[in-house]
PDB file of N, CA and C in Angstrom:
ATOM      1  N   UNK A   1     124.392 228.388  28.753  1.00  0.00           N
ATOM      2  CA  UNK A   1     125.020 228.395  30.055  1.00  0.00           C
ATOM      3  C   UNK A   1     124.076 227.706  31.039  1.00  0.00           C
ATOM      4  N   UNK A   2     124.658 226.859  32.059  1.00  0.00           N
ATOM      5  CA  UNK A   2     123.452 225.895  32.902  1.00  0.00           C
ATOM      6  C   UNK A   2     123.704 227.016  34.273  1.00  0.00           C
ATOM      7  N   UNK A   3     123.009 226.274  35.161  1.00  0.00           N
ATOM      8  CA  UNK A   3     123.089 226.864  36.315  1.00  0.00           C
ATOM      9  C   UNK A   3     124.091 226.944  37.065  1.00  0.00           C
ATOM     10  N   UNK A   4     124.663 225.398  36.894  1.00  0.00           N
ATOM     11  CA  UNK A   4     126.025 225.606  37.688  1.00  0.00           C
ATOM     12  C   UNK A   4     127.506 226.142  36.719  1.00  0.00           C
ATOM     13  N   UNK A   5     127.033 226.489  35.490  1.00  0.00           N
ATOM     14  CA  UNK A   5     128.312 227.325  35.135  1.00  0.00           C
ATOM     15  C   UNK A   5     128.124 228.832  35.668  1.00  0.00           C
ATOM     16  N   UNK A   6     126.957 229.428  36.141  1.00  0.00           N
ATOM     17  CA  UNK A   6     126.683 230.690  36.425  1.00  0.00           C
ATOM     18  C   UNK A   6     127.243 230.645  37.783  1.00  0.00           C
ATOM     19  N   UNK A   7     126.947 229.675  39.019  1.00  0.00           N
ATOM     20  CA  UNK A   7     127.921 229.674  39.974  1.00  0.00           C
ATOM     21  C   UNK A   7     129.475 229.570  39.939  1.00  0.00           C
ATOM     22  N   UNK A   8     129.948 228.482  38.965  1.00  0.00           N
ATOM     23  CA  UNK A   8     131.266 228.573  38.724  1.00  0.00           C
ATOM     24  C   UNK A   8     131.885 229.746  38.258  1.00  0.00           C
ATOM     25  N   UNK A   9     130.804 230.770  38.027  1.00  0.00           N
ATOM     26  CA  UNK A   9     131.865 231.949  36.949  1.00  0.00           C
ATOM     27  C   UNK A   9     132.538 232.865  38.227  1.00  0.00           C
ATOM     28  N   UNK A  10     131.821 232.400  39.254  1.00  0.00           N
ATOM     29  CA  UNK A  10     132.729 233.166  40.037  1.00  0.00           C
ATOM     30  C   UNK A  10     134.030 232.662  40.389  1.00  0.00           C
ATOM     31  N   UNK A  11     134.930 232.779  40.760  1.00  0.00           N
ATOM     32  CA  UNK A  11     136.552 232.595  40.965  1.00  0.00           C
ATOM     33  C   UNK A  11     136.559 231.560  42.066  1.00  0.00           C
ATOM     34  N   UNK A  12     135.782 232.214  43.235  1.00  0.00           N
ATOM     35  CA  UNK A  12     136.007 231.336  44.618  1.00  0.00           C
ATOM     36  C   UNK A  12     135.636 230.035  44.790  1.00  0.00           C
ATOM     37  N   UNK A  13     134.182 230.098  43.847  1.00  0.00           N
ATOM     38  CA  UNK A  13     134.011 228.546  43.757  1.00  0.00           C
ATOM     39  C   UNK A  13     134.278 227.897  42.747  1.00  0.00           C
ATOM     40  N   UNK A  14     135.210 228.526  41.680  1.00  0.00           N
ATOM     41  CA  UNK A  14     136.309 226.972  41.125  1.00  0.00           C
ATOM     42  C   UNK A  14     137.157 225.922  41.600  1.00  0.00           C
ATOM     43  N   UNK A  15     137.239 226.895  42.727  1.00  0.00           N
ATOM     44  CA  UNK A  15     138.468 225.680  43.900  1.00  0.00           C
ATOM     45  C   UNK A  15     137.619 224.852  44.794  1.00  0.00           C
ATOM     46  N   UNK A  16     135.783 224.511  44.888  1.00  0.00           N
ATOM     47  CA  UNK A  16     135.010 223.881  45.615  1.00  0.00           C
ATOM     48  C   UNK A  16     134.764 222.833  44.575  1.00  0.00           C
ATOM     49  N   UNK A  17     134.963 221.406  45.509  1.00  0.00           N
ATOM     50  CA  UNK A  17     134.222 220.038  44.658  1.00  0.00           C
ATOM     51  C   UNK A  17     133.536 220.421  44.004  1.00  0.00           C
ATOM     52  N   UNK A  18     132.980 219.560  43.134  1.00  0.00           N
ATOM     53  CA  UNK A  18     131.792 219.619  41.929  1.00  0.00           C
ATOM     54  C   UNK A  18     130.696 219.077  43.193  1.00  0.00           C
ATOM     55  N   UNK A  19     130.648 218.362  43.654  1.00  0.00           N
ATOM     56  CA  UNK A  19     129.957 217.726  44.957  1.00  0.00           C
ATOM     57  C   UNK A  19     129.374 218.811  45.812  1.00  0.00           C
ATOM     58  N   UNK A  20     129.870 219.654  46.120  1.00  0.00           N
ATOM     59  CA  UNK A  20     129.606 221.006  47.163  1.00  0.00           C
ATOM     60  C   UNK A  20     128.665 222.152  46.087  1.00  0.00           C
ATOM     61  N   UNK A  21     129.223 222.529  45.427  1.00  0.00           N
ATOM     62  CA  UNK A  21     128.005 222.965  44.265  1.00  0.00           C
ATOM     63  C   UNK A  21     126.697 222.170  43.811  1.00  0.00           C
ATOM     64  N   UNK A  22     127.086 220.917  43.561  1.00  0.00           N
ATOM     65  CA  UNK A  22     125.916 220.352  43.113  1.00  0.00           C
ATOM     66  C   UNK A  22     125.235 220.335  44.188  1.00  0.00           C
ATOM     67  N   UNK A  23     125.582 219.929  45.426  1.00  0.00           N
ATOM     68  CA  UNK A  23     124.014 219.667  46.758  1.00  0.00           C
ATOM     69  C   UNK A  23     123.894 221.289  46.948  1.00  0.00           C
ATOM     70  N   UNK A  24     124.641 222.384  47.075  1.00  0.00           N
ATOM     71  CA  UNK A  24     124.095 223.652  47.187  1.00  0.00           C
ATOM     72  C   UNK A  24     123.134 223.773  46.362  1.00  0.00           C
ATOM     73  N   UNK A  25     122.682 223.652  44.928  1.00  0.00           N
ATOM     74  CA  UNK A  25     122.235 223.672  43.655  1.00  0.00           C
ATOM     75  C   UNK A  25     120.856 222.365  44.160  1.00  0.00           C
ATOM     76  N   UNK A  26     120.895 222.042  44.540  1.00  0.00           N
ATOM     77  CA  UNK A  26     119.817 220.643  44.791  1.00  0.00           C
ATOM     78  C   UNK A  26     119.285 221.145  46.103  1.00  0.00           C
ATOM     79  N   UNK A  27     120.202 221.619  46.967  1.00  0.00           N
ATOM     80  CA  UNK A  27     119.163 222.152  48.379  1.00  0.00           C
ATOM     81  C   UNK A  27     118.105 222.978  47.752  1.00  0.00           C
ATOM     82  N   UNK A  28     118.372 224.110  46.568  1.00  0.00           N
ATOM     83  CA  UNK A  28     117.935 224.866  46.599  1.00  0.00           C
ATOM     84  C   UNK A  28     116.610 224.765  45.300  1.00  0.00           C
ATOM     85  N   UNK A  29     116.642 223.303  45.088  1.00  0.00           N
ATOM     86  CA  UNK A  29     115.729 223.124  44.023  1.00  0.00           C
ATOM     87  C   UNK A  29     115.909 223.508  42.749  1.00  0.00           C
ATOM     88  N   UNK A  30     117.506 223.458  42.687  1.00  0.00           N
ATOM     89  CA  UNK A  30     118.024 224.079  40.841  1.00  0.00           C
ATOM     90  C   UNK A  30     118.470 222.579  40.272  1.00  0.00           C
ATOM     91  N   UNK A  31     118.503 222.472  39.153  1.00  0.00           N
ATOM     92  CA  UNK A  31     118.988 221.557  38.496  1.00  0.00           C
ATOM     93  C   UNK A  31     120.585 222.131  37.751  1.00  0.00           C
ATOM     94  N   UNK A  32     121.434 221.438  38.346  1.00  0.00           N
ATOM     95  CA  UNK A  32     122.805 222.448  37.736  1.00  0.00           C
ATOM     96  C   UNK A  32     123.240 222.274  35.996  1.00  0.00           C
ATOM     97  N   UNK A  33     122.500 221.182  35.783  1.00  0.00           N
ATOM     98  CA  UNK A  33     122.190 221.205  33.989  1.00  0.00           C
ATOM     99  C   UNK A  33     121.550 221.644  33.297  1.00  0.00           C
ATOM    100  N   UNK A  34     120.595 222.145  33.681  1.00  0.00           N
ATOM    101  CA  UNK A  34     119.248 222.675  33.711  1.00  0.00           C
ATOM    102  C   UNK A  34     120.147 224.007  32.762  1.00  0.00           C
ATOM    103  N   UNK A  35     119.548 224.743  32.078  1.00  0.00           N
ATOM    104  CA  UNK A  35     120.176 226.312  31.214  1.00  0.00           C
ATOM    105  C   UNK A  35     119.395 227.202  32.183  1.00  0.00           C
ATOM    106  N   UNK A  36     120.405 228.189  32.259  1.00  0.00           N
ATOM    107  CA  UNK A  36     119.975 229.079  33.423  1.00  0.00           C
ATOM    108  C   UNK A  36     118.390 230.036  32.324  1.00  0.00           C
ATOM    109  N   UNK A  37     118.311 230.355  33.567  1.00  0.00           N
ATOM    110  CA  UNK A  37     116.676 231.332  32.998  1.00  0.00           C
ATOM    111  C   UNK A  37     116.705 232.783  33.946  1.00  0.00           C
ATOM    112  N   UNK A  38     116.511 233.437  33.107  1.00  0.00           N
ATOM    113  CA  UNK A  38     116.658 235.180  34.304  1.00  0.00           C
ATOM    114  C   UNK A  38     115.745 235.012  35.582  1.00  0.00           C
ATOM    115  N   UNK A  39     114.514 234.251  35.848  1.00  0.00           N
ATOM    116  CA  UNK A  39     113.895 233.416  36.577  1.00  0.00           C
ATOM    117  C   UNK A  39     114.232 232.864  37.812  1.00  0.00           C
ATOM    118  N   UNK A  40     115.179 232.670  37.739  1.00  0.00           N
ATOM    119  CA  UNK A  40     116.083 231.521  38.505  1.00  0.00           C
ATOM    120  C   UNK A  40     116.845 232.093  38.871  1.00  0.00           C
ATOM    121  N   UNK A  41     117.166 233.778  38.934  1.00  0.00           N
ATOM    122  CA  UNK A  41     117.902 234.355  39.597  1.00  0.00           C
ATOM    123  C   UNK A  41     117.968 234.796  41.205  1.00  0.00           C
ATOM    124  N   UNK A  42     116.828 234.364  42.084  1.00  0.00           N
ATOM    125  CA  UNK A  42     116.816 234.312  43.083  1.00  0.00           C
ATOM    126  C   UNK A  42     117.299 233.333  43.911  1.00  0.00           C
ATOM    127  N   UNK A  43     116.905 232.086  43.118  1.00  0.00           N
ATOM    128  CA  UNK A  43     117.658 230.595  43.756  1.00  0.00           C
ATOM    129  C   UNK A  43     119.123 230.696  43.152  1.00  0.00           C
ATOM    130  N   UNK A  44     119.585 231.142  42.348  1.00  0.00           N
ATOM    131  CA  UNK A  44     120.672 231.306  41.869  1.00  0.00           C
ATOM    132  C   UNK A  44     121.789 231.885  42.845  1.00  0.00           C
ATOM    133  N   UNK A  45     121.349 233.354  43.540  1.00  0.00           N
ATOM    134  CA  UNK A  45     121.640 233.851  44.263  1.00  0.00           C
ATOM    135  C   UNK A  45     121.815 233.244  45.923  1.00  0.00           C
ATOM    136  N   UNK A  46     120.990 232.560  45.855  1.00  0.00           N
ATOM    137  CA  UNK A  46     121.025 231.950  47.419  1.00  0.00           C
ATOM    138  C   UNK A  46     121.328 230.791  47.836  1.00  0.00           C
ATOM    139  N   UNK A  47     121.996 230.297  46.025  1.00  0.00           N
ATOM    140  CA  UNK A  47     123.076 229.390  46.392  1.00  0.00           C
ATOM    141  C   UNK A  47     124.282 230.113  46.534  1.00  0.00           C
ATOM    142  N   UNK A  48     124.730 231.039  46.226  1.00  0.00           N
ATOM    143  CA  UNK A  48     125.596 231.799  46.042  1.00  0.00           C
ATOM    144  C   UNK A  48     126.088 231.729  47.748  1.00  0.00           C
ATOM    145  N   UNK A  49     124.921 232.358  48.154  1.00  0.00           N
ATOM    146  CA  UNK A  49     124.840 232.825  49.593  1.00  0.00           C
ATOM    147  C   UNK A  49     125.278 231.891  50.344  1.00  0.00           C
ATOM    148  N   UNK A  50     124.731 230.604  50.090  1.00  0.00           N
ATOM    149  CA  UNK A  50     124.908 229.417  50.729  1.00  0.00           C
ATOM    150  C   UNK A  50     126.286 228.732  50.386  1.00  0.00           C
ATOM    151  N   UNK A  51     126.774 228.938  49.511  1.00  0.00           N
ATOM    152  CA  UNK A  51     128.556 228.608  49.335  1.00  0.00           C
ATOM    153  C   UNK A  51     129.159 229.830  49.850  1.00  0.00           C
ATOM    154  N   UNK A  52     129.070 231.004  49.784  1.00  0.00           N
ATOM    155  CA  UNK A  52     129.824 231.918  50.596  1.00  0.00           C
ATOM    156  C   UNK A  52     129.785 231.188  52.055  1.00  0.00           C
ATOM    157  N   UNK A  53     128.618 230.953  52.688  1.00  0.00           N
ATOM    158  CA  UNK A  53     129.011 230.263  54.068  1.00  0.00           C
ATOM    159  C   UNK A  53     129.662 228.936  54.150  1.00  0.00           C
ATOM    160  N   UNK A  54     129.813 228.081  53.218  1.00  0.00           N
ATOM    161  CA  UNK A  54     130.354 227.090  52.817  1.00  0.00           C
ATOM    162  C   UNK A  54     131.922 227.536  53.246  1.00  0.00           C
ATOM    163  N   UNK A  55     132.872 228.458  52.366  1.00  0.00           N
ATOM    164  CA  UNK A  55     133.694 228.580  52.728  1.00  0.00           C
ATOM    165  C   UNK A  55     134.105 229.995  53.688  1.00  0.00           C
ATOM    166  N   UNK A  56     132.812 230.178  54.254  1.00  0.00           N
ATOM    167  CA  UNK A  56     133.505 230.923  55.622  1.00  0.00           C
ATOM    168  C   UNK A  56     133.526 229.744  56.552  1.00  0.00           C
ATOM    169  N   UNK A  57     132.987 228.638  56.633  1.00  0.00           N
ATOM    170  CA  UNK A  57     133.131 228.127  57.180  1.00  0.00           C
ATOM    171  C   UNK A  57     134.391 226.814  57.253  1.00  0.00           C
ATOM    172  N   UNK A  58     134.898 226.609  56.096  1.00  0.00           N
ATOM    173  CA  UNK A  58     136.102 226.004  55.616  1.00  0.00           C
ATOM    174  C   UNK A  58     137.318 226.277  56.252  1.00  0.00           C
ATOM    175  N   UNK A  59     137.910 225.522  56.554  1.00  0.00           N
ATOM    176  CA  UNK A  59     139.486 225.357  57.505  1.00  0.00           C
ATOM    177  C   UNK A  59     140.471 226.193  56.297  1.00  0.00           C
ATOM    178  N   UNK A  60     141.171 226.838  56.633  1.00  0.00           N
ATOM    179  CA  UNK A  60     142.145 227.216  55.256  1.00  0.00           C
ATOM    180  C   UNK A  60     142.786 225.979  55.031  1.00  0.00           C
ATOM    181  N   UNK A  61     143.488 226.052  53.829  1.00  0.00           N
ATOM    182  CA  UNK A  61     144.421 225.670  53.490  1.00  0.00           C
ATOM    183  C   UNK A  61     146.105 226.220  53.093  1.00  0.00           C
ATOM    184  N   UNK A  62     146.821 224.908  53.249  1.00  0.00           N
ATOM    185  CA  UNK A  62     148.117 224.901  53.084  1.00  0.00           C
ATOM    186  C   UNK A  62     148.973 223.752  52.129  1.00  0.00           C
ATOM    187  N   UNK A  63     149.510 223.803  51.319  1.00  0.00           N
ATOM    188  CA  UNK A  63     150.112 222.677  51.208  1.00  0.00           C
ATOM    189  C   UNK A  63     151.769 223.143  50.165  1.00  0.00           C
ATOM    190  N   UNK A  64     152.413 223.234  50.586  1.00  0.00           N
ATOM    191  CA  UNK A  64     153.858 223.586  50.023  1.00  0.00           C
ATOM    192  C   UNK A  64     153.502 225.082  50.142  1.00  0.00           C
ATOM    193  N   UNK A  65     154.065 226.003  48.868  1.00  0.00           N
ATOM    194  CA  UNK A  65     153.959 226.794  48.292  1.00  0.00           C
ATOM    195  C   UNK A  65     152.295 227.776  48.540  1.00  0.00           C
ATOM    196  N   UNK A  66     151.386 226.551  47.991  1.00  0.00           N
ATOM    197  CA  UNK A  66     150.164 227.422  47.839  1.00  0.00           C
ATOM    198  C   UNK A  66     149.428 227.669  49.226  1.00  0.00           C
ATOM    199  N   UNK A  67     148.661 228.443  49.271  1.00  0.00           N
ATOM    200  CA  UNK A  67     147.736 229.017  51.029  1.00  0.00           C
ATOM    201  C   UNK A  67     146.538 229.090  50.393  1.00  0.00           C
ATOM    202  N   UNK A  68     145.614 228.983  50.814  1.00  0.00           N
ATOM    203  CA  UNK A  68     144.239 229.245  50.570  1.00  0.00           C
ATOM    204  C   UNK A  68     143.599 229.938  51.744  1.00  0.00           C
ATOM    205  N   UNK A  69     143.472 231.216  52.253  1.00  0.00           N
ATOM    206  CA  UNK A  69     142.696 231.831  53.325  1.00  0.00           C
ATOM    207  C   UNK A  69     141.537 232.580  52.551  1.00  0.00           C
ATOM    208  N   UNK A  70     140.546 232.447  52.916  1.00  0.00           N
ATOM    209  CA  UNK A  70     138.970 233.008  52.817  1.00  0.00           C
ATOM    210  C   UNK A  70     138.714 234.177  53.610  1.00  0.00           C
ATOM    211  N   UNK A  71     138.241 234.925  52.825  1.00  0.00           N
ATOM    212  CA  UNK A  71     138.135 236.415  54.113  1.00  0.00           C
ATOM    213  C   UNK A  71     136.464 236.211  54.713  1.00  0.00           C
ATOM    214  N   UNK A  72     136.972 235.592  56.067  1.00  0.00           N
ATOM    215  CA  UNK A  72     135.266 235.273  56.451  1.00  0.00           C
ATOM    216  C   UNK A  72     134.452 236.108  56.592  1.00  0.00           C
ATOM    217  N   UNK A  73     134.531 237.329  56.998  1.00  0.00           N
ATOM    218  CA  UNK A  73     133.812 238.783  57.173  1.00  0.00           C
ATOM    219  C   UNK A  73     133.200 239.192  56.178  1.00  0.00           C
ATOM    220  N   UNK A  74     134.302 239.314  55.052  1.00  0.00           N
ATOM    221  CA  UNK A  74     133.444 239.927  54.048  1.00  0.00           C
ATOM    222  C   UNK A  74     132.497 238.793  53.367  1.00  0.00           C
ATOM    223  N   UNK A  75     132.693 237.654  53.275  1.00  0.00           N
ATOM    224  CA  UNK A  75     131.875 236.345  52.858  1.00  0.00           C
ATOM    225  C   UNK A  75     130.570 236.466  53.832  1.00  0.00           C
ATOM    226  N   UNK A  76     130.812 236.348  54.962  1.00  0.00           N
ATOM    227  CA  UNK A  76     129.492 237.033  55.958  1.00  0.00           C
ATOM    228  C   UNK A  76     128.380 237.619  55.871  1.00  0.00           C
ATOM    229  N   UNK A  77     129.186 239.121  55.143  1.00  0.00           N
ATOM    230  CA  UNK A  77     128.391 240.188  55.104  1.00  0.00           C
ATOM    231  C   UNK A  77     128.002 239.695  53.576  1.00  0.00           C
ATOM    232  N   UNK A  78     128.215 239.469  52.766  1.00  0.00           N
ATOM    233  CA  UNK A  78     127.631 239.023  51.447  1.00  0.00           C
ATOM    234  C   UNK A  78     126.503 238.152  51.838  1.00  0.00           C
ATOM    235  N   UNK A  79     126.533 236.942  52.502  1.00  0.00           N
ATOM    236  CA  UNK A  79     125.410 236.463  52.527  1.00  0.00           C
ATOM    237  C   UNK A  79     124.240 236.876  52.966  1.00  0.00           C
ATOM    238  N   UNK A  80     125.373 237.895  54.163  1.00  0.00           N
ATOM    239  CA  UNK A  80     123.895 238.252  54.830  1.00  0.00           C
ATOM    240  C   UNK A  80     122.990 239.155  53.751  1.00  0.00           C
ATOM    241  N   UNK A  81     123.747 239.850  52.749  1.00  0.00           N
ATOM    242  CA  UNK A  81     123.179 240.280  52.181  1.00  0.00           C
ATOM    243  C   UNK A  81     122.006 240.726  51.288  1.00  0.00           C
ATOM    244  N   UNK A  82     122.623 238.890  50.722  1.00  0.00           N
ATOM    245  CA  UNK A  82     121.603 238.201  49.639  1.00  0.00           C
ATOM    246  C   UNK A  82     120.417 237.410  50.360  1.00  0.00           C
ATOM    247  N   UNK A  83     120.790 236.714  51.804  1.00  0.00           N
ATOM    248  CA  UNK A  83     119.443 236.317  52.832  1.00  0.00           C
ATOM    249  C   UNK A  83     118.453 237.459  53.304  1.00  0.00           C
ATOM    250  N   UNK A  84     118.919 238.643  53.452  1.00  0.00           N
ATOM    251  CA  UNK A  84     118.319 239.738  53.709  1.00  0.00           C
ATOM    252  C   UNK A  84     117.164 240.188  52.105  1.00  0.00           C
ATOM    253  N   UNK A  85     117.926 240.169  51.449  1.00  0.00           N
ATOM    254  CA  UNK A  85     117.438 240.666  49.926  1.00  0.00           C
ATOM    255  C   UNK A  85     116.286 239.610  49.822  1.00  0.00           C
ATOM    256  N   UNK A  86     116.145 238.586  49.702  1.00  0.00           N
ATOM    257  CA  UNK A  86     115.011 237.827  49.532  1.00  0.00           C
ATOM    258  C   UNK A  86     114.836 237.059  50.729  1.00  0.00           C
ATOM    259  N   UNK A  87     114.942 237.582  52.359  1.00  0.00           N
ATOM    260  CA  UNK A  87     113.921 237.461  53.088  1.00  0.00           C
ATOM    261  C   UNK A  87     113.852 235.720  53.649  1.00  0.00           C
ATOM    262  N   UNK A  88     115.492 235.195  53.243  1.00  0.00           N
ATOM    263  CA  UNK A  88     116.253 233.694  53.527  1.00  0.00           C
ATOM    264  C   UNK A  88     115.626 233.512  54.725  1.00  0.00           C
ATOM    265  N   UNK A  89     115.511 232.324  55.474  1.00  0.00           N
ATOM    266  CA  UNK A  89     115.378 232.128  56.923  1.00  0.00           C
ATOM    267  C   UNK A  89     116.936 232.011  57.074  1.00  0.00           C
ATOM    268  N   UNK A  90     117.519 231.579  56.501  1.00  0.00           N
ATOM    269  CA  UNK A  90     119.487 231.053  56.841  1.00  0.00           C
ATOM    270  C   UNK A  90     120.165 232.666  57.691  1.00  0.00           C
ATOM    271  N   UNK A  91     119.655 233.540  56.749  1.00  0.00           N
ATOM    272  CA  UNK A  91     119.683 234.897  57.609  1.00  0.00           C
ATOM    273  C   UNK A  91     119.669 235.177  59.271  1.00  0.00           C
ATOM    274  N   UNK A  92     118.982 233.905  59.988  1.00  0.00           N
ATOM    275  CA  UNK A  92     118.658 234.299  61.161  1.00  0.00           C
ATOM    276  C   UNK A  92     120.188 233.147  61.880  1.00  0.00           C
ATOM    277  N   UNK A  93     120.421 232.680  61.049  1.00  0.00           N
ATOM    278  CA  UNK A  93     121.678 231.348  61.366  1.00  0.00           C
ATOM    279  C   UNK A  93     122.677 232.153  61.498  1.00  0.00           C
ATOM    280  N   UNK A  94     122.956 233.138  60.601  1.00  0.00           N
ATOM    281  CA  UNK A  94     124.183 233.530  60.043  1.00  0.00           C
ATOM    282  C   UNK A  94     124.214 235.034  61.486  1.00  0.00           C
ATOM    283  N   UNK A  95     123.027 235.716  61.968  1.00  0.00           N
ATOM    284  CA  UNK A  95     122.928 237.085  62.456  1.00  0.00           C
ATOM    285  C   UNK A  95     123.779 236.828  63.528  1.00  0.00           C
ATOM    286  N   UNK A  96     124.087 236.095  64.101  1.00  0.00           N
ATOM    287  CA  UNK A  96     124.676 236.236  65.676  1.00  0.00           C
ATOM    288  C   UNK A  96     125.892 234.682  65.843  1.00  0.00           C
ATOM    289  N   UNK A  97     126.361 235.264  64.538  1.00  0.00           N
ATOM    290  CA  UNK A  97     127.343 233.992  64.849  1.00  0.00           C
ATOM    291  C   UNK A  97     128.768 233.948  65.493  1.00  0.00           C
ATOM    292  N   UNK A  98     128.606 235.505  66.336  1.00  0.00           N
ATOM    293  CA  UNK A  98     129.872 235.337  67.479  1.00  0.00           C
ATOM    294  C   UNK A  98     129.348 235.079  68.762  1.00  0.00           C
ATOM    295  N   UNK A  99     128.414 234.158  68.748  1.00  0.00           N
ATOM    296  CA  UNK A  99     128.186 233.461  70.233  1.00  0.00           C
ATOM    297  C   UNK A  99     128.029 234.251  71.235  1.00  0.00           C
ATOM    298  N   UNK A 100     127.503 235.274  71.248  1.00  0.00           N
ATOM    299  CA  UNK A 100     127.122 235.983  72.502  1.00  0.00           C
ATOM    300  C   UNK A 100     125.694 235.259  72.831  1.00  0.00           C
ATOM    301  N   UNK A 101     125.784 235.054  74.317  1.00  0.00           N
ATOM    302  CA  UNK A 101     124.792 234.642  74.947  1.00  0.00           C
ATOM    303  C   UNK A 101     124.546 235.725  75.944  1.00  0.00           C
ATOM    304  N   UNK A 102     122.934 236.050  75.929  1.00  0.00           N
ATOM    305  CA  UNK A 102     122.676 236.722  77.012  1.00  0.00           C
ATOM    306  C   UNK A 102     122.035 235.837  78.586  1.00  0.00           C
ATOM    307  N   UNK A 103     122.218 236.640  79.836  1.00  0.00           N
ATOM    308  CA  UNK A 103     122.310 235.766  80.581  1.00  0.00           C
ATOM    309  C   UNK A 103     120.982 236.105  81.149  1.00  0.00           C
ATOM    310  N   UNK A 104     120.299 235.419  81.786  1.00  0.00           N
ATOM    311  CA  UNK A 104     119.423 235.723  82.330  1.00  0.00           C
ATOM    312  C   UNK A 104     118.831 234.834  83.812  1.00  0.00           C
ATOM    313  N   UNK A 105     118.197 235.689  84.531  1.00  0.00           N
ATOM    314  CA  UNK A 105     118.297 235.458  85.623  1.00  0.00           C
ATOM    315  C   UNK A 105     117.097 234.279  86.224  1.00  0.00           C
ATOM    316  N   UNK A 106     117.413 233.311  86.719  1.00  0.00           N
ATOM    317  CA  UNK A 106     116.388 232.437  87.011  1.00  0.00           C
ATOM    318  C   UNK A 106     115.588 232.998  88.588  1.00  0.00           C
ATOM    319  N   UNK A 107     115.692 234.357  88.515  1.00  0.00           N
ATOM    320  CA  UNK A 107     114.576 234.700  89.786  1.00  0.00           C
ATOM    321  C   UNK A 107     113.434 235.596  88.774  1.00  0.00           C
TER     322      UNK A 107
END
């Protein structure tokens, strides 16, 4: 099994380009041909993390018949999960991503 069949085994990212896996898999310094190694389960994981935001961030889809909606929340909280678990910097991207700004006073 390579690396990127261990990402593909999940469901959600069978419906993502081969293109979108592979640079997730290359940001993260994996080789997706490469045979996975129990080792490699941290970068493994935080590509994971990093395609969960992939498609929270994805427009749904529509086209006839089929819908494609992503539940962004719970995709969210997963990443944050796995950025939290090994201590990601992407973690600090993902913490406050309903745009609250605090205001502050220029006196």
């Amino acid at each position: 099994m390579t690396n990127k069949d261990v990402i593909l085994a999940k469901a959600l990212f069978q419906s993502f380009p081969s293109v979108t896996v592979d640079k997730a898999l290359i940001d993260r310094s994996l080789n997706g041909a490469d045979n996975y190694v129990s080792s490699s389960l941290k970068q493994i994981e935080l590509v994971t993390a990093d395609l969960y935001v992939e498609a929270m961030t994805s427009p749904d889809f529509q086209e006839g018949s089929l819908s494609v909606t992503y539940p962004r929340e719970l995709l969210k909280d997963l990443a944050i999960k796995i950025y939290t678990k090994h201590g990601d910097d992407k973690l600090y991207d993902l913490k406050d991503t309903q745009g609250s700004i605090e205001s502050v006073s220029p006196w």
